[in-house]
PDB file of N, CA and C in Angstrom:
ATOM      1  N   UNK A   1      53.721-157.949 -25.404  1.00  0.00           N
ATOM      2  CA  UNK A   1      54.647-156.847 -25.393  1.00  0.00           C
ATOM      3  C   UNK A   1      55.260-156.713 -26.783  1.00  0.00           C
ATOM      4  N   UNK A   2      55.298-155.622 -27.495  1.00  0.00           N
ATOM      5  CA  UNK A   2      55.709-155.570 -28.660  1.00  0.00           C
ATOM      6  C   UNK A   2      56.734-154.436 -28.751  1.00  0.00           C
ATOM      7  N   UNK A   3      57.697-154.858 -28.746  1.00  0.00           N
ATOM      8  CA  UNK A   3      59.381-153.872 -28.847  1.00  0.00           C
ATOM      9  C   UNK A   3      60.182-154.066 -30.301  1.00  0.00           C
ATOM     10  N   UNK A   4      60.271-153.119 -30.659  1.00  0.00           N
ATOM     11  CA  UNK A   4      60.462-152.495 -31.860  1.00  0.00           C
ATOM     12  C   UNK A   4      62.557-152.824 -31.423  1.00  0.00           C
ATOM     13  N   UNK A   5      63.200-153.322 -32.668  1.00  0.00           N
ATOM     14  CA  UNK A   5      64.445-153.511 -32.344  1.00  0.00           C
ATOM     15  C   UNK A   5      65.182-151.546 -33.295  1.00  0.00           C
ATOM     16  N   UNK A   6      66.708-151.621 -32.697  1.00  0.00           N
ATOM     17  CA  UNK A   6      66.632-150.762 -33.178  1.00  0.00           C
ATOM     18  C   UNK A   6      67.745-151.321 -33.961  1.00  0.00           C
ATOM     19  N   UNK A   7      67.586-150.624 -35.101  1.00  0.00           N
ATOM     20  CA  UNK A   7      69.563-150.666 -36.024  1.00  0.00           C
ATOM     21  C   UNK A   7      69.955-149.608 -36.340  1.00  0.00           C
ATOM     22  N   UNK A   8      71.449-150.217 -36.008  1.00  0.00           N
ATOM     23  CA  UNK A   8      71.947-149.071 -36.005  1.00  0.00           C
ATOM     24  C   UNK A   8      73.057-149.535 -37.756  1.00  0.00           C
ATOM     25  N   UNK A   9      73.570-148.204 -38.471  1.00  0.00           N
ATOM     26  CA  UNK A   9      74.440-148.833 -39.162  1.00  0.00           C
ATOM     27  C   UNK A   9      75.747-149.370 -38.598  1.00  0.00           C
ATOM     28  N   UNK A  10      76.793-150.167 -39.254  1.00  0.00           N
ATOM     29  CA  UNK A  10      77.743-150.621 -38.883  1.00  0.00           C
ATOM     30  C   UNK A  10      78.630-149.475 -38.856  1.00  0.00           C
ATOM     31  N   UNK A  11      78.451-148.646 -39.640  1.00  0.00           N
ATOM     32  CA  UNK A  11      79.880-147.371 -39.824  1.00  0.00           C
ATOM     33  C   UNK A  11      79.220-146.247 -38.245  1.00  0.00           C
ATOM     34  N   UNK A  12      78.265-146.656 -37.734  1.00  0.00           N
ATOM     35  CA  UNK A  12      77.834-145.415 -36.844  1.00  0.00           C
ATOM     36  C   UNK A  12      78.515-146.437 -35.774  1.00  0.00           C
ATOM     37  N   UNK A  13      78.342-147.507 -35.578  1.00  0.00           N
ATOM     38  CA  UNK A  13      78.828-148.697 -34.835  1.00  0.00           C
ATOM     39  C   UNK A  13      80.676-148.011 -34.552  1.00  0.00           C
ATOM     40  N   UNK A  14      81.186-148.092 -35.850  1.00  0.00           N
ATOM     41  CA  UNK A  14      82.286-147.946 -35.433  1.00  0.00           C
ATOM     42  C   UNK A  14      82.961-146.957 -35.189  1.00  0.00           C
ATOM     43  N   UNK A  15      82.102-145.561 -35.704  1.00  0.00           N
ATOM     44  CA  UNK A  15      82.589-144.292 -35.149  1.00  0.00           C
ATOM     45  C   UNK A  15      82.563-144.140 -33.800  1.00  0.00           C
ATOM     46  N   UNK A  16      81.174-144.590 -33.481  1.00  0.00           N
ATOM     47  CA  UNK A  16      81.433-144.915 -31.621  1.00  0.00           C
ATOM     48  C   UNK A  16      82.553-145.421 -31.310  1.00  0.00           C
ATOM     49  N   UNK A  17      82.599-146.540 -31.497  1.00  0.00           N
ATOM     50  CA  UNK A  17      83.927-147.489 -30.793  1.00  0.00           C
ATOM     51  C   UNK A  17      85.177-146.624 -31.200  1.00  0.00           C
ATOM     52  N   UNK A  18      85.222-146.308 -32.053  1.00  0.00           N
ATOM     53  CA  UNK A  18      86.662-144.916 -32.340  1.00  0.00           C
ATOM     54  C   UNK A  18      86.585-144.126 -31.315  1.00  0.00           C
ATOM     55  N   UNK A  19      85.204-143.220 -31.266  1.00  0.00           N
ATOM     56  CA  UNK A  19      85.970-141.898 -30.245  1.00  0.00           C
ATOM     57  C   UNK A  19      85.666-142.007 -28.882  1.00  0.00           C
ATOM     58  N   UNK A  20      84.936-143.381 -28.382  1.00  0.00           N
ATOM     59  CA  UNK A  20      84.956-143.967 -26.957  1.00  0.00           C
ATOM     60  C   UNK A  20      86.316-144.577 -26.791  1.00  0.00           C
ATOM     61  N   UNK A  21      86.947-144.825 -27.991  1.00  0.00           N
ATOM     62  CA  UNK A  21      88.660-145.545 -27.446  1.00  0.00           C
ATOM     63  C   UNK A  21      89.200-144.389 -27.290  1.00  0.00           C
ATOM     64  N   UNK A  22      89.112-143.300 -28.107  1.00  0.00           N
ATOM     65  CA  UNK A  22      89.851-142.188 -27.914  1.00  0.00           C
ATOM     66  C   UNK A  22      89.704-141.270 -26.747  1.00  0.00           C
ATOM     67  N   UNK A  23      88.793-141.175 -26.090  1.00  0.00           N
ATOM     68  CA  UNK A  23      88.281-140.840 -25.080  1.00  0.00           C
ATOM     69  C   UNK A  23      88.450-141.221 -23.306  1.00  0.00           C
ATOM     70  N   UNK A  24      88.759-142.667 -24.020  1.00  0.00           N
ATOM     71  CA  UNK A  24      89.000-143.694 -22.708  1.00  0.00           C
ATOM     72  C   UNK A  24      90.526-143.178 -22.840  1.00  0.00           C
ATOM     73  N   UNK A  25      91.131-143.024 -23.953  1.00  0.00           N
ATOM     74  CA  UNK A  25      92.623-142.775 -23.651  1.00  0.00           C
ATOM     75  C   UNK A  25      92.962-141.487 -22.981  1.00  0.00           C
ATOM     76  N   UNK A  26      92.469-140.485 -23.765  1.00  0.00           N
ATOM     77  CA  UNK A  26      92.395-139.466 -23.279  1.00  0.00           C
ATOM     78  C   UNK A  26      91.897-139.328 -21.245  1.00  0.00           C
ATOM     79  N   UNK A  27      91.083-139.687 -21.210  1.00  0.00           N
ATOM     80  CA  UNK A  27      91.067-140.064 -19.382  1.00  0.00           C
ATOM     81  C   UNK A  27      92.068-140.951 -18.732  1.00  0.00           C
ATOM     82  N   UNK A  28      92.384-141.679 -19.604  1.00  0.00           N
ATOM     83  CA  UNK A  28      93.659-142.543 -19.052  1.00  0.00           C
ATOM     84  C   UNK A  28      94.576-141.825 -18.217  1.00  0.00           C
ATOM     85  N   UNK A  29      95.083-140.851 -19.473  1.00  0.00           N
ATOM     86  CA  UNK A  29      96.355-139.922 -19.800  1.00  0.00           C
ATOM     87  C   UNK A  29      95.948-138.153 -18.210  1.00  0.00           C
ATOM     88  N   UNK A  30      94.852-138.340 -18.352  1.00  0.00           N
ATOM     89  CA  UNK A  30      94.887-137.419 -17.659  1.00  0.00           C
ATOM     90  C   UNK A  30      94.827-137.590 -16.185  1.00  0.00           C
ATOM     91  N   UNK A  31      94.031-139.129 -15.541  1.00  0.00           N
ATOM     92  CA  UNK A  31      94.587-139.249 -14.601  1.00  0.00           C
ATOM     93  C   UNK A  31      95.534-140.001 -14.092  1.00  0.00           C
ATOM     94  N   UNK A  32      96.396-139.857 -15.023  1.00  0.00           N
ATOM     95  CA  UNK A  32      97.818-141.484 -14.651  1.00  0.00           C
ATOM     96  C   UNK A  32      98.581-140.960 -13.581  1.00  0.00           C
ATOM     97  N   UNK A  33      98.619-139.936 -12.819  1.00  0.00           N
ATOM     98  CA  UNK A  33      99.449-139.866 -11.407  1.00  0.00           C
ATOM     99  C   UNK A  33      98.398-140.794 -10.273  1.00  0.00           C
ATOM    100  N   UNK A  34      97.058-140.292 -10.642  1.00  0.00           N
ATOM    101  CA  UNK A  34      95.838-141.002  -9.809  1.00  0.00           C
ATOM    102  C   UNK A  34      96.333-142.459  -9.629  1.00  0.00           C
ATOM    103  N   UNK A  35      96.082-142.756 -11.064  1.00  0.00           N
ATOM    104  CA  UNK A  35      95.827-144.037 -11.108  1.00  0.00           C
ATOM    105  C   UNK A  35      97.101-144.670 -10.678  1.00  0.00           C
ATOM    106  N   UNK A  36      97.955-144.519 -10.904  1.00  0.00           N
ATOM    107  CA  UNK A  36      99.970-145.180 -10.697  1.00  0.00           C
ATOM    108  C   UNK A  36      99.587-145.107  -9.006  1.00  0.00           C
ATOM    109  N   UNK A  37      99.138-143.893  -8.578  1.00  0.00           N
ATOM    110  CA  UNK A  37      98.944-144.304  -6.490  1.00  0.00           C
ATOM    111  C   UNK A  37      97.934-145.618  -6.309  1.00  0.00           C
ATOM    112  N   UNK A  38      96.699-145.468  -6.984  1.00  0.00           N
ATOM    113  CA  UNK A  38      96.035-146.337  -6.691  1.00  0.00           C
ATOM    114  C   UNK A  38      96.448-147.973  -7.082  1.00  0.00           C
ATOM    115  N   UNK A  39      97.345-147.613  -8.151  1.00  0.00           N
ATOM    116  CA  UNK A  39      97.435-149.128  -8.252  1.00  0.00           C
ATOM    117  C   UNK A  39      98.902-149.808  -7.776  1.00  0.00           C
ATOM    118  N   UNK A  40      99.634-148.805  -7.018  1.00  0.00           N
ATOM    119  CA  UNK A  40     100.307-149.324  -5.978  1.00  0.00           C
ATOM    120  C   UNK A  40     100.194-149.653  -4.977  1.00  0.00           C
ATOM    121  N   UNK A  41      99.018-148.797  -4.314  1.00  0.00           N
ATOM    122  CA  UNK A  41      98.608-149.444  -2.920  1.00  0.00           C
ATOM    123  C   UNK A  41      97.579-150.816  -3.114  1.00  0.00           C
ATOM    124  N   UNK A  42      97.056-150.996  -4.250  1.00  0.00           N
ATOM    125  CA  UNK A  42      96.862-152.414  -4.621  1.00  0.00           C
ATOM    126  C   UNK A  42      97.370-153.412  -4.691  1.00  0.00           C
ATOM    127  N   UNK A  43      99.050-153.253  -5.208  1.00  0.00           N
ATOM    128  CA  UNK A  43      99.441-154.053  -5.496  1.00  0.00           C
ATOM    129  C   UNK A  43     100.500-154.306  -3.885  1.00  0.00           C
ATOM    130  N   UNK A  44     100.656-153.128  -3.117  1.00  0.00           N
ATOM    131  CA  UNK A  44     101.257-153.408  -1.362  1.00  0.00           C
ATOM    132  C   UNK A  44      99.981-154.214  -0.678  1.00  0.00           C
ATOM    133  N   UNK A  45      99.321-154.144  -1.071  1.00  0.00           N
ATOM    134  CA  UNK A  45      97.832-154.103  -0.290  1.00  0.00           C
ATOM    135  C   UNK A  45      98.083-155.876  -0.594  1.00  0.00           C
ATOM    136  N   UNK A  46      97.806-156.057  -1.618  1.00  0.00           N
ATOM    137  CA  UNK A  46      97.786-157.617  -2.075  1.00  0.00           C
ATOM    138  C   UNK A  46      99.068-158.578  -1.621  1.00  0.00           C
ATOM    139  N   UNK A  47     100.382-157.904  -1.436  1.00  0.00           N
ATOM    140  CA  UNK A  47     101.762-158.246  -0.974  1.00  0.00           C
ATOM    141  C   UNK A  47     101.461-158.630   0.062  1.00  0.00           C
ATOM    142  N   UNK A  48     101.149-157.187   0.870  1.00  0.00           N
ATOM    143  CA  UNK A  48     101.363-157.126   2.461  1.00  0.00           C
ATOM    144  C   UNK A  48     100.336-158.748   2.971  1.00  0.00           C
ATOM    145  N   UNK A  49      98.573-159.108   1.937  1.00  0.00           N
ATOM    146  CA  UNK A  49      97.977-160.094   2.822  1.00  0.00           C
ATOM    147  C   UNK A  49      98.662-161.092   2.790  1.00  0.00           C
ATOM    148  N   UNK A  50      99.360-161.264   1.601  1.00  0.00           N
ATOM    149  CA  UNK A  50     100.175-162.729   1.381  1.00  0.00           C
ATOM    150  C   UNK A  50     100.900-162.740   2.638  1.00  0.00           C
ATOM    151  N   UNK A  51     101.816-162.117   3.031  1.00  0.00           N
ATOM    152  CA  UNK A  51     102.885-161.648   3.825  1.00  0.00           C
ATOM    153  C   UNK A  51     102.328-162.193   5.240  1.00  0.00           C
ATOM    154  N   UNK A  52     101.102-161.683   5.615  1.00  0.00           N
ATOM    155  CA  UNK A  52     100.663-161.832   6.899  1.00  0.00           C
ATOM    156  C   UNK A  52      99.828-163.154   7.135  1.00  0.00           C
ATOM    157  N   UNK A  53      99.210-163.568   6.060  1.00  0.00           N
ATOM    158  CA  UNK A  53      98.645-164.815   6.190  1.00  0.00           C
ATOM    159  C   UNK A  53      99.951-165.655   5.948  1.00  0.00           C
ATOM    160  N   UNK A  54     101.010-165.594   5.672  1.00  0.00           N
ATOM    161  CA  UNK A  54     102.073-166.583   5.784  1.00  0.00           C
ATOM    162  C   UNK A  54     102.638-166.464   7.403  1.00  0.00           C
ATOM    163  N   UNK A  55     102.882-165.308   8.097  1.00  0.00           N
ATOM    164  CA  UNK A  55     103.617-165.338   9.273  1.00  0.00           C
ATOM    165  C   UNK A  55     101.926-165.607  10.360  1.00  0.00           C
ATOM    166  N   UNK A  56     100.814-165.708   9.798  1.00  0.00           N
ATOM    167  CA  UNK A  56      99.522-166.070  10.775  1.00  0.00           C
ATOM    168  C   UNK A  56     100.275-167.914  10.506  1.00  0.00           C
ATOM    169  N   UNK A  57     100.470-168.123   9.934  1.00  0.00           N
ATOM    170  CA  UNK A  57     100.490-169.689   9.694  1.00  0.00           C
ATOM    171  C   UNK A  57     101.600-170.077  10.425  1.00  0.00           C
ATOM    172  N   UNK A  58     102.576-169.210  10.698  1.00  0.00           N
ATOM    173  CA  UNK A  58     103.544-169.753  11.338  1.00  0.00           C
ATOM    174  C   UNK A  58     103.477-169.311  12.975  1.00  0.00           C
ATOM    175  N   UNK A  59     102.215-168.837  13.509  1.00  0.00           N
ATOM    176  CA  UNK A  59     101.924-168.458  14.529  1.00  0.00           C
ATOM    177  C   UNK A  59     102.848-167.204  14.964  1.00  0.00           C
ATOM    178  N   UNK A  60     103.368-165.945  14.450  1.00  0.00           N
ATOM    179  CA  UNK A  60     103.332-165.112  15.007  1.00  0.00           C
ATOM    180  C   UNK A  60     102.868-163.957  15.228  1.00  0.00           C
ATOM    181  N   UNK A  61     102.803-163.487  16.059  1.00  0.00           N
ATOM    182  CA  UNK A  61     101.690-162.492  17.310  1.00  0.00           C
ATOM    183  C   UNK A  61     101.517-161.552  15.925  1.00  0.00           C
ATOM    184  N   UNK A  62      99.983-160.913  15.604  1.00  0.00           N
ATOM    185  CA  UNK A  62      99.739-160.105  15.060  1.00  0.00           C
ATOM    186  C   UNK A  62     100.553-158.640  14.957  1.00  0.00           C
ATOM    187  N   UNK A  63     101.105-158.143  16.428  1.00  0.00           N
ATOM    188  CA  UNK A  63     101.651-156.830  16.425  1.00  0.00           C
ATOM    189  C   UNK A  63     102.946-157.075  15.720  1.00  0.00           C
ATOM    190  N   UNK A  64     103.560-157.793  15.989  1.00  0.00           N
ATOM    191  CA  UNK A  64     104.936-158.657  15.301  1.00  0.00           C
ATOM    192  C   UNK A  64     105.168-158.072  14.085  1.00  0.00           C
ATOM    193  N   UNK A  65     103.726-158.938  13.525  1.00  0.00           N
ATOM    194  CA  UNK A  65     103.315-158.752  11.974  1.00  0.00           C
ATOM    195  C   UNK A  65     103.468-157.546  11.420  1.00  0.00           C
ATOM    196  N   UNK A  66     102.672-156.888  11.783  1.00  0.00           N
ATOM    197  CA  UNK A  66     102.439-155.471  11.266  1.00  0.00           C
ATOM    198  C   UNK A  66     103.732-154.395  11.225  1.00  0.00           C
ATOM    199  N   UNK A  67     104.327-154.964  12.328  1.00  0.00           N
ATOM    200  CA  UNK A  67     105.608-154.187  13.119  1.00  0.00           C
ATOM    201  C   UNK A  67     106.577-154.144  11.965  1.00  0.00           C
ATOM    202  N   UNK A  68     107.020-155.604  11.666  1.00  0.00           N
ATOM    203  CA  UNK A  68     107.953-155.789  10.769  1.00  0.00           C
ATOM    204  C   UNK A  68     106.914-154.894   9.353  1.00  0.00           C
ATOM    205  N   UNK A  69     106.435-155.410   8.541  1.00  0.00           N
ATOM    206  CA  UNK A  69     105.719-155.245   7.595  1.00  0.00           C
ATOM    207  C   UNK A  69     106.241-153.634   7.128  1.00  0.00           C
ATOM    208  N   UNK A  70     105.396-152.791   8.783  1.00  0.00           N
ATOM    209  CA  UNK A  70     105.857-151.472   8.362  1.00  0.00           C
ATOM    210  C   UNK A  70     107.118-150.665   8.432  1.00  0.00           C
ATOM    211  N   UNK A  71     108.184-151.787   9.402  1.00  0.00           N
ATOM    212  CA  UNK A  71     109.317-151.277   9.100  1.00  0.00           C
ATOM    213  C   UNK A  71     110.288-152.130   7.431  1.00  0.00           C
ATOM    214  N   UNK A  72     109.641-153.209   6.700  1.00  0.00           N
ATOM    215  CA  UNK A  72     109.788-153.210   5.814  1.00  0.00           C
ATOM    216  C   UNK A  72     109.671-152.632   4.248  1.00  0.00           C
ATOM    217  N   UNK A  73     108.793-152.006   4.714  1.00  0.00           N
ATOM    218  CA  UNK A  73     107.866-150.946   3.520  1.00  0.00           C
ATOM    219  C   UNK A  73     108.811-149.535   4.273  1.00  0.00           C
ATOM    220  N   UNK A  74     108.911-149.089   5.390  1.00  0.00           N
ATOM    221  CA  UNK A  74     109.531-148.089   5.341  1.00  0.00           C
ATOM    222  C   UNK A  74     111.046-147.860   4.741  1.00  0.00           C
ATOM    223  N   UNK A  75     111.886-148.840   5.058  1.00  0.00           N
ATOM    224  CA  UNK A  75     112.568-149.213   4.441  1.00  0.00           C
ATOM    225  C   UNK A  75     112.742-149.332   2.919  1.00  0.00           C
ATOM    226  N   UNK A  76     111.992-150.083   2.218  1.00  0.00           N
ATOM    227  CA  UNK A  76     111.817-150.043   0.610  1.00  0.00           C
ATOM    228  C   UNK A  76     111.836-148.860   0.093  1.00  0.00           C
ATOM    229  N   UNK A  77     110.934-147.834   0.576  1.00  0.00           N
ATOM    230  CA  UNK A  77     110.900-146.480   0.586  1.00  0.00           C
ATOM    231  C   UNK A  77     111.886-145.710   0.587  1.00  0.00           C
ATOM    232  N   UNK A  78     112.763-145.906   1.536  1.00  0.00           N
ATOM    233  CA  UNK A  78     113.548-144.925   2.013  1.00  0.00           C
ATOM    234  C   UNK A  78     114.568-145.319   0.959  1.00  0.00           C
ATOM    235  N   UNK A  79     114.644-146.642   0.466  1.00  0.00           N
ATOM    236  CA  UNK A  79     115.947-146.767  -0.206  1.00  0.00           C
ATOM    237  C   UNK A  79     115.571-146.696  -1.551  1.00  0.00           C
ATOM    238  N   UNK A  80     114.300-146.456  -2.221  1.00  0.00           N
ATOM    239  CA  UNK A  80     113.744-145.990  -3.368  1.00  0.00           C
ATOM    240  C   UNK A  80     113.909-144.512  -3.651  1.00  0.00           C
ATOM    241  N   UNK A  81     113.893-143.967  -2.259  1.00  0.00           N
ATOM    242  CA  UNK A  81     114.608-142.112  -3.035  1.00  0.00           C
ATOM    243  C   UNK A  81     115.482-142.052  -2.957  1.00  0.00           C
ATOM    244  N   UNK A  82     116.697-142.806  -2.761  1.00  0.00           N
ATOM    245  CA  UNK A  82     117.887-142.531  -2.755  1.00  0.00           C
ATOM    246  C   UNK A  82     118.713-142.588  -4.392  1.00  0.00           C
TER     247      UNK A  82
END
């Protein structure tokens, strides 16, 4: 098999890496309402398992769990628009 390498120059190297950073920012910027939802329900999402694998360990009833959980988060909420 005979494959030919390619080169590239270093200054074409770094014009890429310039307007792919600039670019990545630019998408950043345009979906940051997106992204701020998504990475809150990541970061409830990751809370809430801690949360429930601690009250599974202390043996109480799954509905329990959830019960509280969502009247805790409703709560947080409610006192976050105030």
């Amino acid at each position: 098999m005979n494959t030919k390498k390619l080169i590239v120059s270093k200054y074409f190297q770094h014009l890429m890496l310039s307007v792919g950073a600039v670019l990545l920012i630019i998408f950043v910027c345009e979906i940051e309402g997106i992204l701020i939802t998504f990475l809150t329900a990541a970061v409830l999402a990751y809370v809430s398992n801690l949360l429930m694998r601690r009250l599974e360990q202390w043996r109480v009833p799954s509905v329990v769990e959830i019960l509280k959980l969502f009247l805790v988060f409703s709560l947080a909420m409610t006192a976050a628009q105030k």
